[in-house]
N, C-alpha and C. Protein backbone atom coordinates (compact mmCIF):
# COMPACT_ATOMS: atom_id res chain seq x y z
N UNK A 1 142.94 171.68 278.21
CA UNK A 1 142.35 170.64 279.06
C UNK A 1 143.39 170.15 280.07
N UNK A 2 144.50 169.76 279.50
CA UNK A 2 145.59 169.36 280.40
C UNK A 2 146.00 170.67 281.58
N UNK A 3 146.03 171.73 281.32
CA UNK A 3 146.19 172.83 282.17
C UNK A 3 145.18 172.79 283.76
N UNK A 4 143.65 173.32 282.73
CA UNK A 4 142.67 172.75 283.49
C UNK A 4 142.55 171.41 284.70
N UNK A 5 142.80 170.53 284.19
CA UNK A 5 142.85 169.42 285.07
C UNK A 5 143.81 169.22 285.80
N UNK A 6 145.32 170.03 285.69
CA UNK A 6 146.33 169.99 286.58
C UNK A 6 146.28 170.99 287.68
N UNK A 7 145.48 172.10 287.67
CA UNK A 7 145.13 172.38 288.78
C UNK A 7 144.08 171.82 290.06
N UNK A 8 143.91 170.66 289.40
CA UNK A 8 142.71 169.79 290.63
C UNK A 8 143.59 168.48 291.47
N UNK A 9 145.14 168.82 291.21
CA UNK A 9 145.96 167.79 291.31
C UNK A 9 145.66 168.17 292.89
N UNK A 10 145.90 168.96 293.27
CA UNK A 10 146.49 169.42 294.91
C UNK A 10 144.85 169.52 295.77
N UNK A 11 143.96 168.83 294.88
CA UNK A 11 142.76 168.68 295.87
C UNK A 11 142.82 167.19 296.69
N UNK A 12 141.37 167.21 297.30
CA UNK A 12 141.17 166.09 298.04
C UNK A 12 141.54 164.55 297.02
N UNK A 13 141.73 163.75 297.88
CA UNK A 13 141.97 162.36 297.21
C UNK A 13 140.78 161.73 295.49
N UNK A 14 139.68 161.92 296.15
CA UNK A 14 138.63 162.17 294.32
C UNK A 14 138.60 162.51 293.76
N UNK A 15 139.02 164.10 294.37
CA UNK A 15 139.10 164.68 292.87
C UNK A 15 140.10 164.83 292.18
N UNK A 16 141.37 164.43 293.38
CA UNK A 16 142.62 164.18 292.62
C UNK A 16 142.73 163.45 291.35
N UNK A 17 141.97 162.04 292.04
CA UNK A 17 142.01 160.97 291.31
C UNK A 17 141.32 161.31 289.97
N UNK A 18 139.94 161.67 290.03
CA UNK A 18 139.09 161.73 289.03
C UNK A 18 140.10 162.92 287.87
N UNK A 19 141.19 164.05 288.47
CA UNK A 19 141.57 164.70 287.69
C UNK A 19 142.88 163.94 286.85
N UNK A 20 143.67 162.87 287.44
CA UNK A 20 144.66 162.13 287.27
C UNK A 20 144.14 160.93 286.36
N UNK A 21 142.95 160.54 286.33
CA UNK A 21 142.22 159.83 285.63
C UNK A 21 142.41 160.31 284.20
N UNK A 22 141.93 161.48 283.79
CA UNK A 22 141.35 162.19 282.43
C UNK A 22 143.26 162.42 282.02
N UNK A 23 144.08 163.21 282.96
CA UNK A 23 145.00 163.33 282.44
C UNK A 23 145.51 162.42 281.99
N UNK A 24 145.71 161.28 282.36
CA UNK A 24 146.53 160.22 282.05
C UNK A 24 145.66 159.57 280.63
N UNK A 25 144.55 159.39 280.63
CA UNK A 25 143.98 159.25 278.79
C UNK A 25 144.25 160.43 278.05
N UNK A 26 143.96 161.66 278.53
CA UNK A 26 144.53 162.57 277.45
C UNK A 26 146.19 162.11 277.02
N UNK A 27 146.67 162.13 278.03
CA UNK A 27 148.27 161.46 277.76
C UNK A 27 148.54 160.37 276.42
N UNK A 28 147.98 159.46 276.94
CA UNK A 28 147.59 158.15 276.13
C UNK A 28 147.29 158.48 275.16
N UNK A 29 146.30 159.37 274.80
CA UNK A 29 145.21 159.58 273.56
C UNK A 29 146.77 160.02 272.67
N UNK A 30 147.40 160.64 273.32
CA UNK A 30 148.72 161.50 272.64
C UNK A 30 149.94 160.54 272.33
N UNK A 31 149.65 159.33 272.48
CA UNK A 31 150.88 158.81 272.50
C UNK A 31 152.03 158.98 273.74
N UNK A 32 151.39 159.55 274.65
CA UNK A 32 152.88 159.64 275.65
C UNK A 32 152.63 159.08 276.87
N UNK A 33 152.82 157.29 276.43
CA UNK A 33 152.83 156.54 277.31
C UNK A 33 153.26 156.84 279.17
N UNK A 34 154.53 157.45 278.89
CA UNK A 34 154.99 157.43 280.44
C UNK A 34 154.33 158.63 280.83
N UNK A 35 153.57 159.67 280.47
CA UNK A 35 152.80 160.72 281.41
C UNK A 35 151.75 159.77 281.46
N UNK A 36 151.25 158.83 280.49
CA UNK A 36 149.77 158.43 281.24
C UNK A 36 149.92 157.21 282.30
N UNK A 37 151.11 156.53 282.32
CA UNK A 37 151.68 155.97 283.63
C UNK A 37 151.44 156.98 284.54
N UNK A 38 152.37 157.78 284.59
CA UNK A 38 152.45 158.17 285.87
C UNK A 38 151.12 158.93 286.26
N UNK A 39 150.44 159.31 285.72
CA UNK A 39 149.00 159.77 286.07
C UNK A 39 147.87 158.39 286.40
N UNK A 40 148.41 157.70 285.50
CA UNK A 40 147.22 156.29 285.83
C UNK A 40 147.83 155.77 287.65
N UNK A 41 149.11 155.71 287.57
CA UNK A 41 148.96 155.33 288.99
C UNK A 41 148.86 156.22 290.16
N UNK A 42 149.19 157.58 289.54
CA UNK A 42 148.80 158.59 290.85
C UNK A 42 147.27 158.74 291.01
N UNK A 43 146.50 158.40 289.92
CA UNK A 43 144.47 158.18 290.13
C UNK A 43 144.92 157.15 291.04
N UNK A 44 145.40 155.75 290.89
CA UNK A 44 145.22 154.61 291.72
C UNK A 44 145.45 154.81 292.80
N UNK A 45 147.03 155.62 292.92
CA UNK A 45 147.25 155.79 294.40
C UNK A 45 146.25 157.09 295.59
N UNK A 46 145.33 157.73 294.66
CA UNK A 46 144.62 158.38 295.10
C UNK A 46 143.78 157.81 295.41
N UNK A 47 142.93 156.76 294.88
CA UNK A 47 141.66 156.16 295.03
C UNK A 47 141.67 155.05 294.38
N UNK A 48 142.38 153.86 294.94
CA UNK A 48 142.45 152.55 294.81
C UNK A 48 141.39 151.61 294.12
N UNK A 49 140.00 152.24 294.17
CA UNK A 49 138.33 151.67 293.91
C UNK A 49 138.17 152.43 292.52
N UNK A 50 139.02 152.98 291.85
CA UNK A 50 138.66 153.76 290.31
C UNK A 50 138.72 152.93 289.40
N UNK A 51 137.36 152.59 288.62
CA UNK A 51 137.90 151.40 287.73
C UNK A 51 138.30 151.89 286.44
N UNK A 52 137.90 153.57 286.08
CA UNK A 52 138.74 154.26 285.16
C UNK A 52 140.19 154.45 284.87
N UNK A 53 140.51 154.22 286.48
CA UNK A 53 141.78 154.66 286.19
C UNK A 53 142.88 153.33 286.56
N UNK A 54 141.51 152.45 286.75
CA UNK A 54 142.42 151.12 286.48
C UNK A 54 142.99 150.77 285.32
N UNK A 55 141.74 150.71 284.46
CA UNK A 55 141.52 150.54 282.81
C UNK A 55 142.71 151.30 281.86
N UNK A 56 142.36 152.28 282.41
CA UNK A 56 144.16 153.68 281.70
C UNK A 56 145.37 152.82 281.95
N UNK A 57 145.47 152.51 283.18
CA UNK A 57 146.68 151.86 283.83
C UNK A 57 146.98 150.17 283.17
N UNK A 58 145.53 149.82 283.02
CA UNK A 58 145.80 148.71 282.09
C UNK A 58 145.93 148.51 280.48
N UNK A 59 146.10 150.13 279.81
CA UNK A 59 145.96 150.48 278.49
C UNK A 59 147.21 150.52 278.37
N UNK A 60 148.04 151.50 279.29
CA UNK A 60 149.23 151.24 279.31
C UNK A 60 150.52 150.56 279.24
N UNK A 61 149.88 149.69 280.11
CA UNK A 61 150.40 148.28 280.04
C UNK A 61 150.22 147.65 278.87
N UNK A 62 149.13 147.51 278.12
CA UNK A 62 148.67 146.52 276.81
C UNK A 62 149.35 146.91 276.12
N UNK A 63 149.73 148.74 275.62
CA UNK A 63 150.48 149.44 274.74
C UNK A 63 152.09 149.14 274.83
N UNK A 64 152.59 148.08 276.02
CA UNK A 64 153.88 148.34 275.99
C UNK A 64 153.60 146.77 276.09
N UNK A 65 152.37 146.07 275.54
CA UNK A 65 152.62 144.33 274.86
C UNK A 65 152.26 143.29 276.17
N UNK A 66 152.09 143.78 277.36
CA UNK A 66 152.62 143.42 278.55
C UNK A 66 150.55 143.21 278.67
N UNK A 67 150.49 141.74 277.63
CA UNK A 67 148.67 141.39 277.77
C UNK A 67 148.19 140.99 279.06
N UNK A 68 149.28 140.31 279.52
CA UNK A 68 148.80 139.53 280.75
C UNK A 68 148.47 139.86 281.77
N UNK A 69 149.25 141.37 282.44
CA UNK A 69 149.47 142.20 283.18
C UNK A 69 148.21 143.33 283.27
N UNK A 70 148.19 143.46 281.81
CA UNK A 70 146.93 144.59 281.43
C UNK A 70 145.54 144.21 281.97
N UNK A 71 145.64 142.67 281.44
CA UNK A 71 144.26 141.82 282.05
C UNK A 71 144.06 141.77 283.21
N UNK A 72 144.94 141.75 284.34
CA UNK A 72 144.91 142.22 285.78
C UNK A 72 144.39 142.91 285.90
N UNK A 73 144.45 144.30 285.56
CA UNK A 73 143.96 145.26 285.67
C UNK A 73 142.94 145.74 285.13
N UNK A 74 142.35 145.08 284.10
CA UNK A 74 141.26 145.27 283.81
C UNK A 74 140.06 144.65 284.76
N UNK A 75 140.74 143.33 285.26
CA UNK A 75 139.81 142.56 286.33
C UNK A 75 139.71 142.94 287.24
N UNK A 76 140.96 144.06 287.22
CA UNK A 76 140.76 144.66 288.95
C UNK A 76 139.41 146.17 288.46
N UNK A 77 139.63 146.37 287.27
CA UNK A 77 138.31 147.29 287.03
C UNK A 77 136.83 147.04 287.77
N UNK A 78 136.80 145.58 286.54
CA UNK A 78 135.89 144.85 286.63
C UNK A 78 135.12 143.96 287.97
N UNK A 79 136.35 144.03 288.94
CA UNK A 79 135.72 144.10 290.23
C UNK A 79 134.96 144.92 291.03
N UNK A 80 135.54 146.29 290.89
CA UNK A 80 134.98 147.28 291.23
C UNK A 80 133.91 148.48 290.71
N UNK A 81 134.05 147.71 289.19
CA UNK A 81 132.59 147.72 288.52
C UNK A 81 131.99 147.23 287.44
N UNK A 82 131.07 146.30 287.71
CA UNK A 82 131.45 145.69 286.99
C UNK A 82 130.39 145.71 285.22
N UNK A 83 130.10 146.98 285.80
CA UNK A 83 129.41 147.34 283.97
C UNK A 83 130.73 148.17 283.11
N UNK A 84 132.37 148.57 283.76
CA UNK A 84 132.75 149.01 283.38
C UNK A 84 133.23 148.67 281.48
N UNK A 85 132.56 149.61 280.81
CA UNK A 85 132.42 148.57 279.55
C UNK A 85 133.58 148.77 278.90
N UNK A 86 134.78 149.52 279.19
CA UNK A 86 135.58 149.62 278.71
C UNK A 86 136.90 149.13 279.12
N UNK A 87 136.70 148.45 280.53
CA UNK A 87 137.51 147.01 280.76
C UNK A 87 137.20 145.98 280.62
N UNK A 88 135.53 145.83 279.72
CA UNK A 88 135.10 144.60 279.31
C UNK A 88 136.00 144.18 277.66
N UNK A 89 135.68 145.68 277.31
CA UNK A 89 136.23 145.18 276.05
C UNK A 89 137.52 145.56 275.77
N UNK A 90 138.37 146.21 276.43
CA UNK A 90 140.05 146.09 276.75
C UNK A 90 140.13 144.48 276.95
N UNK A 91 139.82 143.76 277.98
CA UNK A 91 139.91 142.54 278.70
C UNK A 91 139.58 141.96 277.36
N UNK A 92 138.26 141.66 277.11
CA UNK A 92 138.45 140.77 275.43
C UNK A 92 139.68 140.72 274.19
N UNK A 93 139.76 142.13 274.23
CA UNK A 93 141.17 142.44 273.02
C UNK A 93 142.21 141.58 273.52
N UNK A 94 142.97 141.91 275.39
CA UNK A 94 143.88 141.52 276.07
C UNK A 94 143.88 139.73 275.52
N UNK A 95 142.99 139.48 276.37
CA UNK A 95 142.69 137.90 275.98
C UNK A 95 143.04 137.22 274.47
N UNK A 96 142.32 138.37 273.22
CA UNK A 96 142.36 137.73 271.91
C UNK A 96 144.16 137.63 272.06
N UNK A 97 144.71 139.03 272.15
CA UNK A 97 146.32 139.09 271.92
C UNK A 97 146.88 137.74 272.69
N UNK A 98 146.54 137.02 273.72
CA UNK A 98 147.41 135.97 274.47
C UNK A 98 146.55 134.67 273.72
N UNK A 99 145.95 134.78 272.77
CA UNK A 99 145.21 133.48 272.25
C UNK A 99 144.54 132.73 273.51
N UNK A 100 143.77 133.55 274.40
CA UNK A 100 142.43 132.67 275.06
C UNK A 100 141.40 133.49 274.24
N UNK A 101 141.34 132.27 272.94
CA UNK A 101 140.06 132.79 272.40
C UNK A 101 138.74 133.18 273.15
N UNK A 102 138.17 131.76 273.68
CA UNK A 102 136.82 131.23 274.70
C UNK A 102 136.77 132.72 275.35
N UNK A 103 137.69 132.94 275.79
CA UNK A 103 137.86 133.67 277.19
C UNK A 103 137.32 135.40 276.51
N UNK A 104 138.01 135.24 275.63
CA UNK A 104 137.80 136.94 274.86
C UNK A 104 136.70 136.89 274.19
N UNK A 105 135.82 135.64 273.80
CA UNK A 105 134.69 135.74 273.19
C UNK A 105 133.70 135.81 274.52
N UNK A 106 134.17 135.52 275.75
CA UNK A 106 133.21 135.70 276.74
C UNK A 106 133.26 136.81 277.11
N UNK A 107 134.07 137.36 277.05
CA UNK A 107 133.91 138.77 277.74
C UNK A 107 133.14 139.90 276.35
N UNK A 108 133.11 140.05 275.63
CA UNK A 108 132.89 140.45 273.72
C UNK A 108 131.53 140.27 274.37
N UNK A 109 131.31 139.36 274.30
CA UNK A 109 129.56 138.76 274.41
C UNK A 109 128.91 139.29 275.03
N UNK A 110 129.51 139.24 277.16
CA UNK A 110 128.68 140.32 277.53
C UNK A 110 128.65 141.67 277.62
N UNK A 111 129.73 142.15 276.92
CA UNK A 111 129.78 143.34 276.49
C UNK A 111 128.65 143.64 275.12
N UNK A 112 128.68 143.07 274.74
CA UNK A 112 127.68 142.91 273.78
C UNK A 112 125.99 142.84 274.08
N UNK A 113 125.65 142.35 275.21
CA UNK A 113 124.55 142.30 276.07
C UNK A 113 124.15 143.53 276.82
N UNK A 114 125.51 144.43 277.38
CA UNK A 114 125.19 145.68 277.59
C UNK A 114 125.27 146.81 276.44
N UNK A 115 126.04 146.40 275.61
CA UNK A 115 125.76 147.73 274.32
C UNK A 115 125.49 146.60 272.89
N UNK A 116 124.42 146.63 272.98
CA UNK A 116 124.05 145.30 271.65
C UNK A 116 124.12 146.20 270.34
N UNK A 117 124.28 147.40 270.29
CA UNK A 117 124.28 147.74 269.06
C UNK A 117 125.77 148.53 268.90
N UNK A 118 127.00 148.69 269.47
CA UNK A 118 128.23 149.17 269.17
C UNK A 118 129.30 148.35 267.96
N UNK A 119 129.46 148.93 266.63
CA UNK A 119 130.32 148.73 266.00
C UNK A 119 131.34 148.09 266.36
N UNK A 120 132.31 148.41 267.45
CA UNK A 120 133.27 147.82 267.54
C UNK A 120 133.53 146.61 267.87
N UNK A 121 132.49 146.19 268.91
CA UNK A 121 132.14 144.97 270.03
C UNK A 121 131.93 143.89 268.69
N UNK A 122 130.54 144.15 267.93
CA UNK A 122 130.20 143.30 266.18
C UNK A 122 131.64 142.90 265.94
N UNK A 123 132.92 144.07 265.74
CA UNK A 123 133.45 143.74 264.73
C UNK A 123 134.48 142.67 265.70
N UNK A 124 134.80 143.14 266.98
CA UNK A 124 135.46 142.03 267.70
C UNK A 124 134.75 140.23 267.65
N UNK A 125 133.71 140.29 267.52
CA UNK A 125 132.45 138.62 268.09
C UNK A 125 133.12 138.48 266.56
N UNK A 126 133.10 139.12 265.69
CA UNK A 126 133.12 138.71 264.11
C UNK A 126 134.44 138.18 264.02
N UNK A 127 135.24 139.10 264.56
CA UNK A 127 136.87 138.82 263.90
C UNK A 127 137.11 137.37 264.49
N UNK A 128 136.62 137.31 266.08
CA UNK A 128 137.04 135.53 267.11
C UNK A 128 136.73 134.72 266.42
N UNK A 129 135.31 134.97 265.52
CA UNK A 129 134.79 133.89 264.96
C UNK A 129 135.53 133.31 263.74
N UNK A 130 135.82 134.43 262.84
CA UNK A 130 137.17 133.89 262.23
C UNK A 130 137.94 133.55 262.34
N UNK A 131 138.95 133.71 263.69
CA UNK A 131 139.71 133.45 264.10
C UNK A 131 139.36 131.56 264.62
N UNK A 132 138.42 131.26 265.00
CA UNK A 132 137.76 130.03 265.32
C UNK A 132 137.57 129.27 264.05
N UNK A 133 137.72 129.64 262.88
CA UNK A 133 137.30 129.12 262.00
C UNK A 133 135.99 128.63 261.66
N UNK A 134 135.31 129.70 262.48
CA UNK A 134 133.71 129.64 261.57
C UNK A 134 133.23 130.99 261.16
N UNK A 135 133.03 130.46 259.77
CA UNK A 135 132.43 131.27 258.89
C UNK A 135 131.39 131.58 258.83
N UNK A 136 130.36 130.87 259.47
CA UNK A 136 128.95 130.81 259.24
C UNK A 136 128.54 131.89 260.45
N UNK A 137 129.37 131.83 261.46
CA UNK A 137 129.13 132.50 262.82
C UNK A 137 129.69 134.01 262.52
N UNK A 138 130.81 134.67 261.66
CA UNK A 138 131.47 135.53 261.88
C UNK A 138 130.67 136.55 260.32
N UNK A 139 130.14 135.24 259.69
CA UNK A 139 129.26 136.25 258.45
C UNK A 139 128.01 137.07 259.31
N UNK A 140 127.14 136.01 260.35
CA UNK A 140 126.19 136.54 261.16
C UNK A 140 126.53 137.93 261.91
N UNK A 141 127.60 137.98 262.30
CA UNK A 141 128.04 138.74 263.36
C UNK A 141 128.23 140.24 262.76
N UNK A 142 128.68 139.82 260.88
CA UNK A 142 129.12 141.12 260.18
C UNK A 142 127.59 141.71 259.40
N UNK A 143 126.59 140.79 259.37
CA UNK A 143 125.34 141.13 258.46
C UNK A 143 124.90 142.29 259.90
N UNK A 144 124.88 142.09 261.21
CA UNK A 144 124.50 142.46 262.32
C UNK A 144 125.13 144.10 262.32
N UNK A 145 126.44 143.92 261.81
CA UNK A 145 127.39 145.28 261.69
C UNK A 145 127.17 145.99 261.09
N UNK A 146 126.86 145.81 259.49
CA UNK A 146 126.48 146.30 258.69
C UNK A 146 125.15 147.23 258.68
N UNK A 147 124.01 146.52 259.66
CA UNK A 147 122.72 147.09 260.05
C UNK A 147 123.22 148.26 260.70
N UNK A 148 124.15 148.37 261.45
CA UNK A 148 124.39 149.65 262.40
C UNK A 148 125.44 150.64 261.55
N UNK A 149 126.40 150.22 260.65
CA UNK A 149 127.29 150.80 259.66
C UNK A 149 127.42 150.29 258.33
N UNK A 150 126.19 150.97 257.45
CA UNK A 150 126.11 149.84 256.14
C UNK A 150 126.88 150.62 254.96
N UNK A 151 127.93 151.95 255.49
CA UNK A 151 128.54 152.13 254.33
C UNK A 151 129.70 151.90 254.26
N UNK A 152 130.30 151.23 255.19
CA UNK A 152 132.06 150.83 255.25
C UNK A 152 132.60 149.85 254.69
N UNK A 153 133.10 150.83 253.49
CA UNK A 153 133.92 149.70 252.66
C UNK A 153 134.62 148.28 253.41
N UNK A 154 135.02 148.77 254.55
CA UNK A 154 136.63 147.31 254.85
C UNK A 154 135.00 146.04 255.19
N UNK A 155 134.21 146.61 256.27
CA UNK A 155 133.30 145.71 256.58
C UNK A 155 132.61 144.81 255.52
N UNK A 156 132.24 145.92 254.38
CA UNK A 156 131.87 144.96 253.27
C UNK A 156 132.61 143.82 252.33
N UNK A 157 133.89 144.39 252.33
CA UNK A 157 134.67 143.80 251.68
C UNK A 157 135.05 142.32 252.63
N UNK A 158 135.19 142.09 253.55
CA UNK A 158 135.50 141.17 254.49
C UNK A 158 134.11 140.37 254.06
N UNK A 159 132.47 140.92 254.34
CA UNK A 159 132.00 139.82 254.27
C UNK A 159 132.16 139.24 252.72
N UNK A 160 131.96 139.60 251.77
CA UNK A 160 132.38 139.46 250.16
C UNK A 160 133.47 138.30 250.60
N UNK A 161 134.57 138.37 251.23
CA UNK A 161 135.24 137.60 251.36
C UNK A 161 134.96 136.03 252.39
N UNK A 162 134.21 136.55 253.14
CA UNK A 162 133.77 134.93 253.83
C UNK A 162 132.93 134.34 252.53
N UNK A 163 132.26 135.47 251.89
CA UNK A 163 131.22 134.55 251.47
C UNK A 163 131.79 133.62 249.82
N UNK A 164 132.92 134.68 249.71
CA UNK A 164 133.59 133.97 248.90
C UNK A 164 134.33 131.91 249.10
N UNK A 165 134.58 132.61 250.61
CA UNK A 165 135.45 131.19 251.26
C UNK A 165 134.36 130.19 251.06
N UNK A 166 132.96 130.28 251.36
CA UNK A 166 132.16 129.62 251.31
C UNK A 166 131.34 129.42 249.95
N UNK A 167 132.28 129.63 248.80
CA UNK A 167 131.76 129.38 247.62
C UNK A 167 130.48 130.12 247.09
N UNK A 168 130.17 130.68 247.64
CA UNK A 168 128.72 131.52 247.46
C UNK A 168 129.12 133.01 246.62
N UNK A 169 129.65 132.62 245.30
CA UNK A 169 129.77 134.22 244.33
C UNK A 169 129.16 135.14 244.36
N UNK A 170 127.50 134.72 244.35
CA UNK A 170 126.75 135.89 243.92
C UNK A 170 126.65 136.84 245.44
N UNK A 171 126.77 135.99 246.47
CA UNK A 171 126.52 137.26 247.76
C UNK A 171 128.44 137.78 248.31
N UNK A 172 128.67 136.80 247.64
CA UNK A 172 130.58 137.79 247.67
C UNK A 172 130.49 138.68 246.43
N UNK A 173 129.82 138.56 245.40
CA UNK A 173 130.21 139.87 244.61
C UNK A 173 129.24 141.34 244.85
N UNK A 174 127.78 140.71 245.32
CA UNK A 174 127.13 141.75 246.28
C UNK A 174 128.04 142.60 247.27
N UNK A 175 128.25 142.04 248.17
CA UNK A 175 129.67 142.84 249.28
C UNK A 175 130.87 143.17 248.61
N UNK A 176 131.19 142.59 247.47
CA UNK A 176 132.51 143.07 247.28
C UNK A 176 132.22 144.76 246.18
N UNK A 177 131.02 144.27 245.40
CA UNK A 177 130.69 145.39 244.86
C UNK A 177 130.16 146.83 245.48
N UNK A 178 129.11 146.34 246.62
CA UNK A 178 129.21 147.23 248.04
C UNK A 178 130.32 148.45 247.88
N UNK A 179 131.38 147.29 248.68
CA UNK A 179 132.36 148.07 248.92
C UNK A 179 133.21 148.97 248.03
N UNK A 180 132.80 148.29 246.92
CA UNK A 180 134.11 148.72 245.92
C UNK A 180 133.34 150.55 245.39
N UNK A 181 132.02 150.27 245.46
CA UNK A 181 130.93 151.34 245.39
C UNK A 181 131.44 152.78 246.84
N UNK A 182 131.50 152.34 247.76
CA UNK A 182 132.13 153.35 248.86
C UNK A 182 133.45 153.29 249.12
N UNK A 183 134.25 152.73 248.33
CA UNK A 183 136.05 153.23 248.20
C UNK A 183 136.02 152.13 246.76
N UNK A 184 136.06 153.00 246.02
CA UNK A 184 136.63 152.51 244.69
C UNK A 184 138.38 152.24 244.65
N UNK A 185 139.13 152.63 245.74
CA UNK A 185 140.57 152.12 245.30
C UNK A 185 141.39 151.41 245.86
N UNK A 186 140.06 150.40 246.34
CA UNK A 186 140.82 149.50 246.95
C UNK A 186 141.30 148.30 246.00
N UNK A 187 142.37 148.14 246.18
CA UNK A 187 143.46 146.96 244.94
C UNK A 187 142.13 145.20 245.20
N UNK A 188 142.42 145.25 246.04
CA UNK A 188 141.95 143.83 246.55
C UNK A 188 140.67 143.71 246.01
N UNK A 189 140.08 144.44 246.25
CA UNK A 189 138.34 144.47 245.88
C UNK A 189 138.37 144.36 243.91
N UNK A 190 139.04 145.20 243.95
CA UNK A 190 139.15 146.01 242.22
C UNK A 190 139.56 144.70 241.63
N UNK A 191 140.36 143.75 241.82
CA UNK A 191 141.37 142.47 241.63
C UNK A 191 139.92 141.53 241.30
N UNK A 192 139.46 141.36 242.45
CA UNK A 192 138.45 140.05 243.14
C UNK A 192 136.99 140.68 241.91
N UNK A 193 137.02 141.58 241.51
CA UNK A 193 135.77 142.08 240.75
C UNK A 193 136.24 141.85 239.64
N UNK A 194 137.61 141.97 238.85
CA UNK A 194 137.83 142.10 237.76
C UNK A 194 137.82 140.29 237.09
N UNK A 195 138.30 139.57 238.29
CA UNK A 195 138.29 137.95 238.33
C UNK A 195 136.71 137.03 237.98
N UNK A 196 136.10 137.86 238.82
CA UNK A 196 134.91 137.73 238.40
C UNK A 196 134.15 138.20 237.40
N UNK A 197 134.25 139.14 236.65
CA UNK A 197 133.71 139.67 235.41
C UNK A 197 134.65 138.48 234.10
N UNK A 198 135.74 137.96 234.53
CA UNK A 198 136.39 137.30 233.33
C UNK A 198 135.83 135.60 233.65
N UNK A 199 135.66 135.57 234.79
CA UNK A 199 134.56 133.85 235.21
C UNK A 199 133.10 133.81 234.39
C-alpha cells in the first residue's frame, strides 16, 4: 500500500494530497509518528481545504500530548467539513484530555446525532458522564452500548459497577455475572462475585 500510494506523490496537487493523506495514517496506524508528520503536512501543503489530512495532522499532534494544538486542527477540519466525524470525535477525546468536560460532551453528542448507533461515541457520552459524576446518566448511556455490543465483558463489568455505586446488588451482580460469563478471568469481576456469594 505504502509503495502504491508513493507513486501518486509527483501528481497534481489532489491527488498528491489525497495520496499523502492515506500515507501519513498508514504511518500513524504503524506507530511512526514523524513519517505521518511529514506526510500529514505535505497533504496540507498540497491542499490546504483537506479535512482528512487535517485530522492525521491533528492525531499527530494529540500522540505527542500536544491536546490543545491537536484541537486546532481538528477545528480547522471541522471548518471545512463539517460532518467530518472523525474530527468530531478526535476533538471530544482532545477536549476530555485538557478537562473541558461541557465542551467534549458537546462535541460526543453531535457526533452521536450523526452515527447514533457507534460503540465508541456510547462509550465516550458514558465515560464524561462518569467523569461528571453522574451515574444515573452514564448507566443510560452503557444500557444503550450494550444494545449494539451485548457481549463485552469490560462494558458489562463497568455497568455491574455503577450499579453497584448505586447500591442496587441485584442489577450489579446481573452485569457483573454477564461479564464474568464472556471472560471468566477477570480478577476484579471473580473478587466482586465471590463477595457477593459470602453477603
Amino acid at each position: 500500500a505504502l509503495e502504491t500510494l508513493k507513486m501518486f506523490e509527483k501528481k497534481d496537487s489532489r491527488v498528491k494530497s489525497a495520496a499523502a493523506t492515506n500515507l501519513s495514517f498508514l504511518y500513524y496506524l504503524g506507530n511512526e509518528l514523524a513519517q505521518a508528520t511529514n506526510y500529514a503536512d505535505l497533504a496540507i501543503n498540497s491542499d490546504r481545504y483537506n479535512p482528512a489530512a487535517l485530522t492525521n495532522k491533528g492525531n499527530t499532534v494529540f500522540a505527542n500530548g500536544d491536546y490543545e494544538k491537536a484541537a486546532e486542527f481538528y477545528k480547522e477540519a471541522l471548518r471545512n467539513d463539517s460532518l467530518c466525524t472523525e474530527a468530531l470525535y478526535n476533538l471530544g477525546l482532545a477536549y476530555k484530555k485538557l478537562n473541558r468536560i461541557d465542551e467534549a460532551l458537546d462535541f460526543l453528542l453531535k457526533l452521536h446525532a450523526i452515527l447514533p448507533n457507534n460503540a465508541q461515541v456510547l462509550y465516550q457520552i458514558a465515560s464524561i458522564y462518569e467523569i461528571m459524576e453522574d451515574p444515573n446518566q452514564a448507566i443510560e448511556w452503557l444500557l444503550q452500548l450494550i444494545s449494539v455490543v451485548p457481549t463485552d465483558p469490560h462494558v458489562l463489568s463497568k455497568l455491574g459497577k455503577l450499579y453497584d455505586s448505586e447500591g442496587d446488588k441485584s442489577q450489579a451482580f446481573h452485569y457483573y455475572y454477564e461479564s464474568y460469563r464472556y471472560f471468566p478471568s477477570n480478577i476484579e469481576v471473580i473478587e466482586w462475585l465471590g463477595a457477593y456469594y459470602i453477603d
